[in-house]
N, C-alpha and C. Protein backbone atom coordinates (compact mmCIF):
# COMPACT_ATOMS: atom_id res chain seq x y z
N UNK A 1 -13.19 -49.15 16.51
CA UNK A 1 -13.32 -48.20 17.60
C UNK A 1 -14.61 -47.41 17.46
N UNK A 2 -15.01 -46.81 16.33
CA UNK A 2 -16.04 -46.12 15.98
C UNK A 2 -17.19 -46.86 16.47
N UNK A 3 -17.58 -48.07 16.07
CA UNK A 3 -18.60 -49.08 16.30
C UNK A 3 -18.17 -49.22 17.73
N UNK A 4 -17.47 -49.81 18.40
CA UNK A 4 -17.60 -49.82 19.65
C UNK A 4 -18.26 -48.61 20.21
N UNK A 5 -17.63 -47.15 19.94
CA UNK A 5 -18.33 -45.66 20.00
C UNK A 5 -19.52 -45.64 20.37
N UNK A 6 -20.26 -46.33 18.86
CA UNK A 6 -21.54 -46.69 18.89
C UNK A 6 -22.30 -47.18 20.32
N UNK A 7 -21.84 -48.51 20.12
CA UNK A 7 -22.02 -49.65 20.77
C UNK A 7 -22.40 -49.17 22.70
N UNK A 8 -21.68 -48.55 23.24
CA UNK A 8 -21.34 -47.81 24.47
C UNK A 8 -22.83 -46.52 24.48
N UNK A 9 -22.86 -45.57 23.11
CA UNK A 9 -23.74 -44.99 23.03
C UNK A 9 -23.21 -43.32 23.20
N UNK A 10 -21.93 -43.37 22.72
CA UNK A 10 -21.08 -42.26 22.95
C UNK A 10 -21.63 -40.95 21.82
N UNK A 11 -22.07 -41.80 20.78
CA UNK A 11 -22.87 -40.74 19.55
C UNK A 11 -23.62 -40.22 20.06
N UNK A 12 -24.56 -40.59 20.96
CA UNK A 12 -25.64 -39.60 21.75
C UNK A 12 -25.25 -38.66 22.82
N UNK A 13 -23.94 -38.49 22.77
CA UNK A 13 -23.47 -37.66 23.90
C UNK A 13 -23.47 -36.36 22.98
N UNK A 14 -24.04 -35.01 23.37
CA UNK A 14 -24.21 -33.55 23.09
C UNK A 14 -22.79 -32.98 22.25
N UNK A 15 -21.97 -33.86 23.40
CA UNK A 15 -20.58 -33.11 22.87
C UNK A 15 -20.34 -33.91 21.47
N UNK A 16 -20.40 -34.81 21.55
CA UNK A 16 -19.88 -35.93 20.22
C UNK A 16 -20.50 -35.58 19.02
N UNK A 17 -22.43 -35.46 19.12
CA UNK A 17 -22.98 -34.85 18.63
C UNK A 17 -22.40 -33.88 17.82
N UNK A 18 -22.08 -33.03 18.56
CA UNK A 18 -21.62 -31.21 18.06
C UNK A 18 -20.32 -31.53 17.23
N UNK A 19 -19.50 -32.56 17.68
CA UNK A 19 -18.18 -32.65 17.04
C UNK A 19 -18.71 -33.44 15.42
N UNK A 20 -19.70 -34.58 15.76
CA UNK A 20 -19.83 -34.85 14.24
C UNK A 20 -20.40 -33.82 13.20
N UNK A 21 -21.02 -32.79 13.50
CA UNK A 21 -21.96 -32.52 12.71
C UNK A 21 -21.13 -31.17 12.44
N UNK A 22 -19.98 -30.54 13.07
CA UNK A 22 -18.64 -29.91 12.59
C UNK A 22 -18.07 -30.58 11.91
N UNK A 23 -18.00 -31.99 11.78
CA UNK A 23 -16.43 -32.43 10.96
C UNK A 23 -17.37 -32.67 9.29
N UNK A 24 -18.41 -33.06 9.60
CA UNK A 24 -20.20 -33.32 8.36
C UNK A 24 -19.54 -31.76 7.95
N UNK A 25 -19.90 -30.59 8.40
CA UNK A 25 -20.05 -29.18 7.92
C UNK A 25 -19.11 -28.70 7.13
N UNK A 26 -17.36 -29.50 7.90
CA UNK A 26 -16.26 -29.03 7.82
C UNK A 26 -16.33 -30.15 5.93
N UNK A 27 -16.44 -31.25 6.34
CA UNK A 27 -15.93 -32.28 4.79
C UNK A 27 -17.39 -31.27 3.80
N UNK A 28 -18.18 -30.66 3.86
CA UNK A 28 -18.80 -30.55 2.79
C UNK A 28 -18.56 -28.92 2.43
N UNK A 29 -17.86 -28.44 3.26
CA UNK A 29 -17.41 -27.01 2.51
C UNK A 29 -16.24 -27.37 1.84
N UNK A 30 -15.30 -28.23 2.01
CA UNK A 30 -14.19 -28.25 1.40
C UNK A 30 -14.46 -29.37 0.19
N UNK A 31 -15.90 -29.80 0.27
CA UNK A 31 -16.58 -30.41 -0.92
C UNK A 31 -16.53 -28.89 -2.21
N UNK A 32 -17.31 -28.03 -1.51
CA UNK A 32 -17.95 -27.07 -2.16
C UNK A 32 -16.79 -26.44 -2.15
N UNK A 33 -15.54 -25.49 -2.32
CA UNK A 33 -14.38 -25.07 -2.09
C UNK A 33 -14.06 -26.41 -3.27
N UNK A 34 -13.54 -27.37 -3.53
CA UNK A 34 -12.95 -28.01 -4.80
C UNK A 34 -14.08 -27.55 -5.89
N UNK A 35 -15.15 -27.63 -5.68
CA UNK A 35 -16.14 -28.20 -6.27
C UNK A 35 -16.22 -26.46 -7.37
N UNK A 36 -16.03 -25.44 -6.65
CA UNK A 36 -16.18 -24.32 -7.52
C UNK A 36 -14.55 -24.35 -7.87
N UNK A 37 -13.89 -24.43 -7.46
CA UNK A 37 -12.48 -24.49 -7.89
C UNK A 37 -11.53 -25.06 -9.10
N UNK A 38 -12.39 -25.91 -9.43
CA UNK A 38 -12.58 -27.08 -10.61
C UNK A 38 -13.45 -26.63 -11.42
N UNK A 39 -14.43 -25.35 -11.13
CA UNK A 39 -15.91 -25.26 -11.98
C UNK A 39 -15.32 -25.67 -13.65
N UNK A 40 -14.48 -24.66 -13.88
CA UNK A 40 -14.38 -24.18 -15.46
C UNK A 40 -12.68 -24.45 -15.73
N UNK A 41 -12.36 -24.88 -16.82
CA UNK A 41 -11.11 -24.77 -17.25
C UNK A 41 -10.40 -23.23 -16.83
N UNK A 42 -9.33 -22.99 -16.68
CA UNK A 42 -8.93 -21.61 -16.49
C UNK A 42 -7.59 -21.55 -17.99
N UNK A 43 -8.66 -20.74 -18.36
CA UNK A 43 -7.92 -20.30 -19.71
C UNK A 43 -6.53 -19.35 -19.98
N UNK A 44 -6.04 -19.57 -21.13
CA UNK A 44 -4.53 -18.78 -21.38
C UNK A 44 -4.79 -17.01 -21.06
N UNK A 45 -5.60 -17.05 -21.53
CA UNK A 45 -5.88 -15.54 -20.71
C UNK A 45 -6.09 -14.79 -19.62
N UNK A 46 -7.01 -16.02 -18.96
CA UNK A 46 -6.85 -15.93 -17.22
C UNK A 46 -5.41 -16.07 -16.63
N UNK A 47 -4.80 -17.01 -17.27
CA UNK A 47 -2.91 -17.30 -16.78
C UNK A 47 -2.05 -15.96 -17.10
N UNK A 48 -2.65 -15.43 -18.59
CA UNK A 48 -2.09 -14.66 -18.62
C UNK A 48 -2.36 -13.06 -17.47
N UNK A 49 -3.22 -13.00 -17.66
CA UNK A 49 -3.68 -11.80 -16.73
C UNK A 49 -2.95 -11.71 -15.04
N UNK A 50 -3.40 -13.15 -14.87
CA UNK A 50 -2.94 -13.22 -13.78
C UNK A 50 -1.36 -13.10 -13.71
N UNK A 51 -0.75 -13.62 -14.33
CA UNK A 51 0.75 -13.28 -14.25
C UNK A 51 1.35 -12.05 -14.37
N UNK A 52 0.61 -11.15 -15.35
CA UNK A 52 0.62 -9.57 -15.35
C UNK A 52 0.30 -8.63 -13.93
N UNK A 53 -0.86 -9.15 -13.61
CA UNK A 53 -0.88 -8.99 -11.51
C UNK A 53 -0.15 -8.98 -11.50
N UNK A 54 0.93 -10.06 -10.97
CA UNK A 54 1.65 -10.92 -10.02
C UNK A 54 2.60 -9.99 -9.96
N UNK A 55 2.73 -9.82 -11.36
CA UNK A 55 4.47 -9.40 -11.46
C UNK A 55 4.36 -8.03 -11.73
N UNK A 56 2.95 -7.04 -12.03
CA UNK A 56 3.24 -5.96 -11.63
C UNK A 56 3.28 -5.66 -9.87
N UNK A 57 2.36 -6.63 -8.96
CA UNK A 57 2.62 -6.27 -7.64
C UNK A 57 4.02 -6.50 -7.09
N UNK A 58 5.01 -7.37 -7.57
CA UNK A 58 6.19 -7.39 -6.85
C UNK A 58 7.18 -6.30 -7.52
N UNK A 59 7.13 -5.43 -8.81
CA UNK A 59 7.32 -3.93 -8.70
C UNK A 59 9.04 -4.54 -9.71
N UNK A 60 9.58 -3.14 -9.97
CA UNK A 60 10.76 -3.89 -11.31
C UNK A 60 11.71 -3.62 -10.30
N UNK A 61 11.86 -3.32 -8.92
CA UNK A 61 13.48 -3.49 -8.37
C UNK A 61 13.28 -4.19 -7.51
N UNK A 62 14.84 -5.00 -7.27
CA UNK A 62 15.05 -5.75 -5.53
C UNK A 62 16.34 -4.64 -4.89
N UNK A 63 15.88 -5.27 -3.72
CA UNK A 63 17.10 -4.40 -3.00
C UNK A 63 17.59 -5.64 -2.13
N UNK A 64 18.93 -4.98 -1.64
CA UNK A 64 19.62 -5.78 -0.67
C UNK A 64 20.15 -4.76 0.53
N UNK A 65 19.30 -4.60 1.94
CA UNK A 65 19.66 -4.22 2.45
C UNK A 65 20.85 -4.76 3.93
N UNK A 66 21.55 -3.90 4.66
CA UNK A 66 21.46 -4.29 5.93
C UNK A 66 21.19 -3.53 6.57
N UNK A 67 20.34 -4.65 8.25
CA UNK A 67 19.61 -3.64 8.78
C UNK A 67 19.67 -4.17 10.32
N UNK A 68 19.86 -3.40 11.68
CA UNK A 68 19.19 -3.45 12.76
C UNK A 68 17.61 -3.27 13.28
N UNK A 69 17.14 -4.91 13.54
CA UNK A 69 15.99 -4.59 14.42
C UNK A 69 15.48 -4.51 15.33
N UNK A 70 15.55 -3.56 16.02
CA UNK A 70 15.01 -3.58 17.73
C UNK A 70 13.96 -3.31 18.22
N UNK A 71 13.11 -3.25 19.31
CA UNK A 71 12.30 -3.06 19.95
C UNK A 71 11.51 -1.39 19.88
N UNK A 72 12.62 -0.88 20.12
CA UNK A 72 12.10 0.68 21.02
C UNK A 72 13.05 1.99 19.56
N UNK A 73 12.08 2.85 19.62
CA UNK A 73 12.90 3.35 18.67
C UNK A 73 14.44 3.97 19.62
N UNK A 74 14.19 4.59 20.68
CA UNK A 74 15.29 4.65 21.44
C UNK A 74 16.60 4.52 21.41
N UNK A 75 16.35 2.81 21.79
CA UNK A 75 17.89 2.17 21.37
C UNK A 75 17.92 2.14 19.98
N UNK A 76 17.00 2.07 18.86
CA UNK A 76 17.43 2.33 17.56
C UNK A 76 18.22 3.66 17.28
N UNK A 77 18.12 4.88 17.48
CA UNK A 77 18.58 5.91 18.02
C UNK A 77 19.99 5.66 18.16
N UNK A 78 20.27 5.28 19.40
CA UNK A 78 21.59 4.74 19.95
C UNK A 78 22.50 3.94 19.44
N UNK A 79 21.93 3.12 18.73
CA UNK A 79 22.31 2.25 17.52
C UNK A 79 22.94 2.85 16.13
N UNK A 80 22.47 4.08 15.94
CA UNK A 80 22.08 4.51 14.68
C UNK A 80 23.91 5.20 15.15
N UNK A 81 23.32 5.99 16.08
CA UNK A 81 24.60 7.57 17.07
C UNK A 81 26.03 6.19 17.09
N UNK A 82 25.84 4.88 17.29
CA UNK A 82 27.22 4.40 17.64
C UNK A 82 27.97 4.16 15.89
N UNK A 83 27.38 3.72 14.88
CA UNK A 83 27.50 3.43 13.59
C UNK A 83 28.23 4.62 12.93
N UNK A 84 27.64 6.07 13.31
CA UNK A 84 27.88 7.23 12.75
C UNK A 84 28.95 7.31 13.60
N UNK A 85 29.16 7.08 14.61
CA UNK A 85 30.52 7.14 15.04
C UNK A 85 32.12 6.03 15.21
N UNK A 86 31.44 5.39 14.23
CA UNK A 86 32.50 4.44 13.28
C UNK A 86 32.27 3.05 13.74
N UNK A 87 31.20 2.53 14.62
CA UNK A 87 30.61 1.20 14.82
C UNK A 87 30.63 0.44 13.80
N UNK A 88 30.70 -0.73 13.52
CA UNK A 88 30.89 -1.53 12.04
C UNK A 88 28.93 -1.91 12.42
N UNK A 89 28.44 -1.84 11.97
CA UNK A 89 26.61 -1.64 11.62
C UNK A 89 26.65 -3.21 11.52
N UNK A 90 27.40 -4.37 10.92
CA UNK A 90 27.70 -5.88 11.10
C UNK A 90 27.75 -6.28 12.27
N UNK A 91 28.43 -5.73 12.44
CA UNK A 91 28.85 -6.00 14.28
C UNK A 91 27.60 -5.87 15.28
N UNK A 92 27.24 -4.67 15.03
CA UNK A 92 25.91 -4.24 15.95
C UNK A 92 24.78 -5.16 15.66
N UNK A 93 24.55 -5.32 14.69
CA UNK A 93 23.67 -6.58 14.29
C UNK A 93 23.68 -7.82 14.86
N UNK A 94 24.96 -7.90 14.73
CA UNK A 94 24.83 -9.87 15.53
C UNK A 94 24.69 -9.50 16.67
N UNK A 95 25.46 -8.67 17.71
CA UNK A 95 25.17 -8.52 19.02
C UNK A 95 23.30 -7.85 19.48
N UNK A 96 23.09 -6.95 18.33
CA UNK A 96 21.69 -6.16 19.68
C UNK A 96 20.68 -6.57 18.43
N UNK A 97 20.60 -7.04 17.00
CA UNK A 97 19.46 -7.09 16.23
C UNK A 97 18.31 -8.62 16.55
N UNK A 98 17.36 -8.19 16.43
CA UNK A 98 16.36 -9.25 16.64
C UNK A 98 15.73 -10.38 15.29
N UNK A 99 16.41 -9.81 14.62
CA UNK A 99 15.90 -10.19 13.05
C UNK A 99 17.14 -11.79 13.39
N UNK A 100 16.57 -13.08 13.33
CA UNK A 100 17.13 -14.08 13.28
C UNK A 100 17.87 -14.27 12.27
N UNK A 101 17.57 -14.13 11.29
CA UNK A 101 17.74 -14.79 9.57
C UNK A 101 18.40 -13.57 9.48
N UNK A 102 18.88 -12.99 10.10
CA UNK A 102 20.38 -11.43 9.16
C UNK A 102 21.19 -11.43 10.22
N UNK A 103 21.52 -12.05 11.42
CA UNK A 103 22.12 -11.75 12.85
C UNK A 103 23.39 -12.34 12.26
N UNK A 104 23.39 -13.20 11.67
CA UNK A 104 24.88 -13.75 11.63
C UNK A 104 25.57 -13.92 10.38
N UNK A 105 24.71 -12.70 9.33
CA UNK A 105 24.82 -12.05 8.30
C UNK A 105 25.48 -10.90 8.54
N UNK A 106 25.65 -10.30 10.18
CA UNK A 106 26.22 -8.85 10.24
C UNK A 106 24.68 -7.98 9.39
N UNK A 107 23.59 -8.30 9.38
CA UNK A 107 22.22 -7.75 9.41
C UNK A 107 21.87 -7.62 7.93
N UNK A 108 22.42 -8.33 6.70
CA UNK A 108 22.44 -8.71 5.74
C UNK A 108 21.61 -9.34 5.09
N UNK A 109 20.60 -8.65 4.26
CA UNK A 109 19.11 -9.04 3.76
C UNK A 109 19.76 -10.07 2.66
N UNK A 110 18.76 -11.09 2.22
CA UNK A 110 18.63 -11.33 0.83
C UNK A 110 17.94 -10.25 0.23
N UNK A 111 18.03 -10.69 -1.59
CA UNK A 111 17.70 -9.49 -2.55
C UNK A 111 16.15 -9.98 -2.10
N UNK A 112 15.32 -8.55 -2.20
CA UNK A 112 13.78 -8.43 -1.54
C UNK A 112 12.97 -7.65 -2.96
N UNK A 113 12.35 -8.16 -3.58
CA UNK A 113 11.34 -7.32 -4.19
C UNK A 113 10.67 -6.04 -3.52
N UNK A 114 9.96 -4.96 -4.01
CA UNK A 114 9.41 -4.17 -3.59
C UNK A 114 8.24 -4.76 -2.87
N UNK A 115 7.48 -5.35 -3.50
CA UNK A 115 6.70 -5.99 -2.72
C UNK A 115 6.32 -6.91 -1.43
N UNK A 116 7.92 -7.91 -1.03
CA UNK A 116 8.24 -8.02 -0.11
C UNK A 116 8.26 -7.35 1.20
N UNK A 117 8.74 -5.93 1.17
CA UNK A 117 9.18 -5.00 1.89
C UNK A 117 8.47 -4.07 2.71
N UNK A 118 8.08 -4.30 3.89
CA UNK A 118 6.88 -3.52 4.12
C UNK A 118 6.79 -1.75 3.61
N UNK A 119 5.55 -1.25 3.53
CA UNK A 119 5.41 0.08 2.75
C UNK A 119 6.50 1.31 3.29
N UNK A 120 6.70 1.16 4.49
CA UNK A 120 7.50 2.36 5.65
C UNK A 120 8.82 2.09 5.00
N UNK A 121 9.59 0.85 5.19
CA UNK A 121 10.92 0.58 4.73
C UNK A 121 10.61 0.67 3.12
N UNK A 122 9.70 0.49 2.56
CA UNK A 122 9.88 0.55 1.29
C UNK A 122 10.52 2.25 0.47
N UNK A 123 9.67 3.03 1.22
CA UNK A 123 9.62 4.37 1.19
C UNK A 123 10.77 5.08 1.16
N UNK A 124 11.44 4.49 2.49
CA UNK A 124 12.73 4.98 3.12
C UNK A 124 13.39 4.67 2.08
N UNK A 125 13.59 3.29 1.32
CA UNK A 125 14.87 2.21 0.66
C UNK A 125 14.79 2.66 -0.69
N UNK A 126 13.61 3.20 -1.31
CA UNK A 126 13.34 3.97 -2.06
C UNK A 126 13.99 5.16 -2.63
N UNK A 127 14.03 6.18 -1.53
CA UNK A 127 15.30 7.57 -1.39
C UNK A 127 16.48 7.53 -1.66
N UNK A 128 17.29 6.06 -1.04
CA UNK A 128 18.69 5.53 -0.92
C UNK A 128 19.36 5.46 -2.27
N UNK A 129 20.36 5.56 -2.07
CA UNK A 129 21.64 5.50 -2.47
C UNK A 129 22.54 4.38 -2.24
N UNK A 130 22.62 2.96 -3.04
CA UNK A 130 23.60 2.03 -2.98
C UNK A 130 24.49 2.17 -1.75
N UNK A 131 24.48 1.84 -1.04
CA UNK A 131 26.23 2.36 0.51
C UNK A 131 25.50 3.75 1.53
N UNK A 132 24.32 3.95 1.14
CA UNK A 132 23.57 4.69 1.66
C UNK A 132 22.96 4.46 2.75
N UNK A 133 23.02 4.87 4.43
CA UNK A 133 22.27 4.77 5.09
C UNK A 133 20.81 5.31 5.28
N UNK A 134 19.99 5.28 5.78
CA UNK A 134 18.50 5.87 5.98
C UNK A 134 18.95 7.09 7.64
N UNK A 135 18.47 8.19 7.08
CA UNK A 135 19.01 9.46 8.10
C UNK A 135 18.48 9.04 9.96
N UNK A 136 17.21 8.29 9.72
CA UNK A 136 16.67 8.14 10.80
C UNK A 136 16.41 6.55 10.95
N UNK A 137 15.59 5.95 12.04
CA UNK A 137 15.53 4.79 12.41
C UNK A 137 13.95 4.78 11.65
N UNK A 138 13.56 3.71 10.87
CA UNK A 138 12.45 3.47 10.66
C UNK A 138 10.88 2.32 11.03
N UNK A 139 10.34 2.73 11.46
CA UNK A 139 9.31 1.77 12.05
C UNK A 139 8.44 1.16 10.85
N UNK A 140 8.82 0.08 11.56
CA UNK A 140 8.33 -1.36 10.67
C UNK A 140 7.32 -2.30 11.80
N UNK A 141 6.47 -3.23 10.67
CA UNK A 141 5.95 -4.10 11.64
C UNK A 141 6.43 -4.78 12.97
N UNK A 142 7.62 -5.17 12.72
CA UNK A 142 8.14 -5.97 13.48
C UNK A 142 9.11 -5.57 14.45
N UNK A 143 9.13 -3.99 14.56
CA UNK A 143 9.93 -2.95 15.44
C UNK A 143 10.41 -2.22 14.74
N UNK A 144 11.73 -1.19 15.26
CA UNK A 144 12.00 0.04 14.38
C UNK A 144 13.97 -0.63 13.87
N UNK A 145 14.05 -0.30 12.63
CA UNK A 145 15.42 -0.74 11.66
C UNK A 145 16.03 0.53 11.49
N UNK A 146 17.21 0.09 11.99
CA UNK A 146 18.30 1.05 11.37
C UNK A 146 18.43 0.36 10.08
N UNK A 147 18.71 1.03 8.73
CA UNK A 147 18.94 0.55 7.52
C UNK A 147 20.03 1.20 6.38
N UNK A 148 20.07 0.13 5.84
CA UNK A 148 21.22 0.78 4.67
C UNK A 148 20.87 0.28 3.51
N UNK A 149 20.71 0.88 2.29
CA UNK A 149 20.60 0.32 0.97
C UNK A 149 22.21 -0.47 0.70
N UNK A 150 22.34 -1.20 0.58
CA UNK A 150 23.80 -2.31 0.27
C UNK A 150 23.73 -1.83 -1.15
N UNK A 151 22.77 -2.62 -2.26
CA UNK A 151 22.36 -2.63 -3.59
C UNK A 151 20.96 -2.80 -3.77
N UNK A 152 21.21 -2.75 -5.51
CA UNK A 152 19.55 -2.34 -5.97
C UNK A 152 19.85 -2.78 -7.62
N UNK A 153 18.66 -3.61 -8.45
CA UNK A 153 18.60 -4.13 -9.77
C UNK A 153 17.58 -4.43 -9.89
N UNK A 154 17.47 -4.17 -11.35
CA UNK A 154 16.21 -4.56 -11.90
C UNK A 154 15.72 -6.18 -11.36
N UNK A 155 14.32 -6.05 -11.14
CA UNK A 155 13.74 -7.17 -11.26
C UNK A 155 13.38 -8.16 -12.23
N UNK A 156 13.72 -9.15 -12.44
CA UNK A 156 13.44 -9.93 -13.93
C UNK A 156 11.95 -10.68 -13.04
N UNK A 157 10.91 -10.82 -13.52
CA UNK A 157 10.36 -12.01 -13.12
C UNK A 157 10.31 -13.34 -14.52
N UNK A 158 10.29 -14.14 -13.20
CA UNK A 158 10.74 -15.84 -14.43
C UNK A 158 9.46 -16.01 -15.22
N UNK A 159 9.88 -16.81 -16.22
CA UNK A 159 9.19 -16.96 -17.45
C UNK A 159 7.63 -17.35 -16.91
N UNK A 160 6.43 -16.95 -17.25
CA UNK A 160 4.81 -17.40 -16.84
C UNK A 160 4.70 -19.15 -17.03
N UNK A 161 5.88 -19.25 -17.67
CA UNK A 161 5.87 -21.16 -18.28
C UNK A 161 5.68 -21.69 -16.93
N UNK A 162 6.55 -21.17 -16.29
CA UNK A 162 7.38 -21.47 -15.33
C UNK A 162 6.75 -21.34 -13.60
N UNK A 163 5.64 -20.37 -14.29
CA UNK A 163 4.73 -20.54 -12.63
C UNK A 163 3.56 -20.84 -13.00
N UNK A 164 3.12 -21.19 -13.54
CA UNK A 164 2.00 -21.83 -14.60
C UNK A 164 0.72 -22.52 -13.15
N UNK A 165 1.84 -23.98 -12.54
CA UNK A 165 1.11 -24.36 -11.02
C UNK A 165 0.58 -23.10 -10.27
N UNK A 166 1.11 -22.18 -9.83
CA UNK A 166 1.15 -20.75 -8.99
C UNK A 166 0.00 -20.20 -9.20
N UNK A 167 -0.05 -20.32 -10.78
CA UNK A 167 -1.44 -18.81 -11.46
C UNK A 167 -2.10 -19.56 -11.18
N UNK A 168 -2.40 -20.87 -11.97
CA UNK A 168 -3.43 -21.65 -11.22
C UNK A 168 -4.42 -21.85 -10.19
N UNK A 169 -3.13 -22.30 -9.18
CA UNK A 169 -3.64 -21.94 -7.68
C UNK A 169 -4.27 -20.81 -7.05
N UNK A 170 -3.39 -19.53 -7.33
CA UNK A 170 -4.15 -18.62 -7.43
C UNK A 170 -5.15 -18.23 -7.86
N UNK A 171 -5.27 -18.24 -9.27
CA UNK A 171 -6.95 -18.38 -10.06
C UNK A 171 -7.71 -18.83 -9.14
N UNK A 172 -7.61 -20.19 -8.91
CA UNK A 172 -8.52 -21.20 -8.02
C UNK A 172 -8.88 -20.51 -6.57
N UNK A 173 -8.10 -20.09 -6.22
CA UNK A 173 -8.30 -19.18 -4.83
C UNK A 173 -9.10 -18.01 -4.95
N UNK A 174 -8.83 -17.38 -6.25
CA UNK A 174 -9.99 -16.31 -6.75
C UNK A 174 -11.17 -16.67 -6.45
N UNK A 175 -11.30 -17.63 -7.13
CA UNK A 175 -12.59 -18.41 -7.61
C UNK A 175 -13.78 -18.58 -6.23
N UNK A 176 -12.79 -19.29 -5.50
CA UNK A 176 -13.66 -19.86 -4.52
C UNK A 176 -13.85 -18.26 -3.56
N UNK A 177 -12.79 -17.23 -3.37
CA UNK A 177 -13.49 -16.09 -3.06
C UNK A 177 -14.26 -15.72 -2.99
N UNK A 178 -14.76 -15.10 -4.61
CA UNK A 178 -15.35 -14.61 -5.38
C UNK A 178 -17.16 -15.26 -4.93
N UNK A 179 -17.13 -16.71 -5.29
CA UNK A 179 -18.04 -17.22 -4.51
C UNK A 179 -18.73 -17.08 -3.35
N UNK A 180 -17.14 -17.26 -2.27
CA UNK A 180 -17.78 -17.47 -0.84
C UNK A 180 -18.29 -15.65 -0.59
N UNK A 181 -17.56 -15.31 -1.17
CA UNK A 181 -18.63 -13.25 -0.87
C UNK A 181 -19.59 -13.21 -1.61
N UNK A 182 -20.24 -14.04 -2.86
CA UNK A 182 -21.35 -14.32 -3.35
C UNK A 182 -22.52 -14.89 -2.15
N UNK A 183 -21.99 -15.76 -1.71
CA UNK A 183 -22.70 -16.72 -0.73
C UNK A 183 -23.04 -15.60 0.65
N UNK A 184 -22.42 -15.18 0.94
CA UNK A 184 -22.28 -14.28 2.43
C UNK A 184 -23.36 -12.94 2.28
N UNK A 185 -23.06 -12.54 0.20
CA UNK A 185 -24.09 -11.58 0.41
C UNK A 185 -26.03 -12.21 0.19
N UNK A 186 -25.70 -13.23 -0.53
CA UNK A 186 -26.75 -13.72 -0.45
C UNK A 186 -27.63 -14.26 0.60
N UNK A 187 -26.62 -14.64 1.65
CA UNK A 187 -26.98 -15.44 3.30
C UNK A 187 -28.00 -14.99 4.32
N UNK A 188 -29.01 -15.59 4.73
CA UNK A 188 -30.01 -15.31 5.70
C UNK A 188 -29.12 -15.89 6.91
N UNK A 189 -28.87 -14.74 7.86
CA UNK A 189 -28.46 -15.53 9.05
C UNK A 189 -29.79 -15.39 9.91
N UNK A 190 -30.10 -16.45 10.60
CA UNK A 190 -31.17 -16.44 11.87
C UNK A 190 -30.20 -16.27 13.30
């Protein structure tokens, strides 16, 4: 097909042009992207460090909340006023919450690292009390949650053996960073 391409004279078309010399641009950055990525062995100390990150950013507790998510703080409000007045907060969930993955949980988180959790709900979930609701409705990325601390435990993170691929990858993602803002400050644009 390519040779036929040829053949017809389709390579000399502007557009085709522009598309080869993107896909040329595109295969030799992801040349250069392995190519620093691979530079150097990444040593037990780099694994180690990096795993010390990792696992100080996801923080030593999880929580398990449940929660309503809606749109408008408003009906969060209204939501909040029917619960306090003996609404089962499960119930309200499957019927008015937007959160897919807790609707038929009765609004029932998995256990969430701190880090998981955006900073606003973190704050709030923070204050709580195990069986504890949050006094007000809280705004989150994804709209405003009525919430409840369910539970709360220490965080174990798993053995560094054990994410070994992970740091890696990560390292490697450093790497080529680290670079490409090398490259950008060095760069003459015309």
């Amino acid at each position: 097909m390519s040779q036929a391409a040829v053949k017809e004279g389709l390579d000399k078309l502007p557009l085709v042009q522009a598309q080869i010399e993107l896909a040329r641009q595109l295969v030799l950055a992801q040349a250069w992207q392995q190519r620093v990525a691979q530079g150097r062995d990444i040593s037990e100390e780099e694994l180690r460090q990096e795993y010390e990150r990792q696992v100080k950013l996801l923080g030593t507790q999880q929580f398990r909340l449940r929660h309503l998510l809606v749109n408008e703080e408003d009906t969060a409000k209204l939501l909040l006023d029917r619960i306090r007045s003996g609404s089962k907060m499960g119930d309200l969930a499957a019927e008015f919450s937007r959160d897919e993955s807790t609707r038929s949980t009765g609004g029932l988180t998995d256990w969430m690292t701190q880090a998981e959790m955006a900073p606003a709900l973190l704050r709030v979930v923070e204050s709580l009390k195990p069986g504890q609701m949050a006094p007000t409705p809280v705004r989150g990325p994804a709209g405003w949650h009525v919430l409840s601390l369910e539970s709360s435990r220490p965080f174990t993170a798993p053995p560094r053996e054990n994410l070994t691929p992970q740091l890696v990858l990560a390292i490697s993602q450093q790497r080529v960073q680290a670079a490409l803002e090398q490259l950008r400050r060095s760069a003459k644009v015309e």
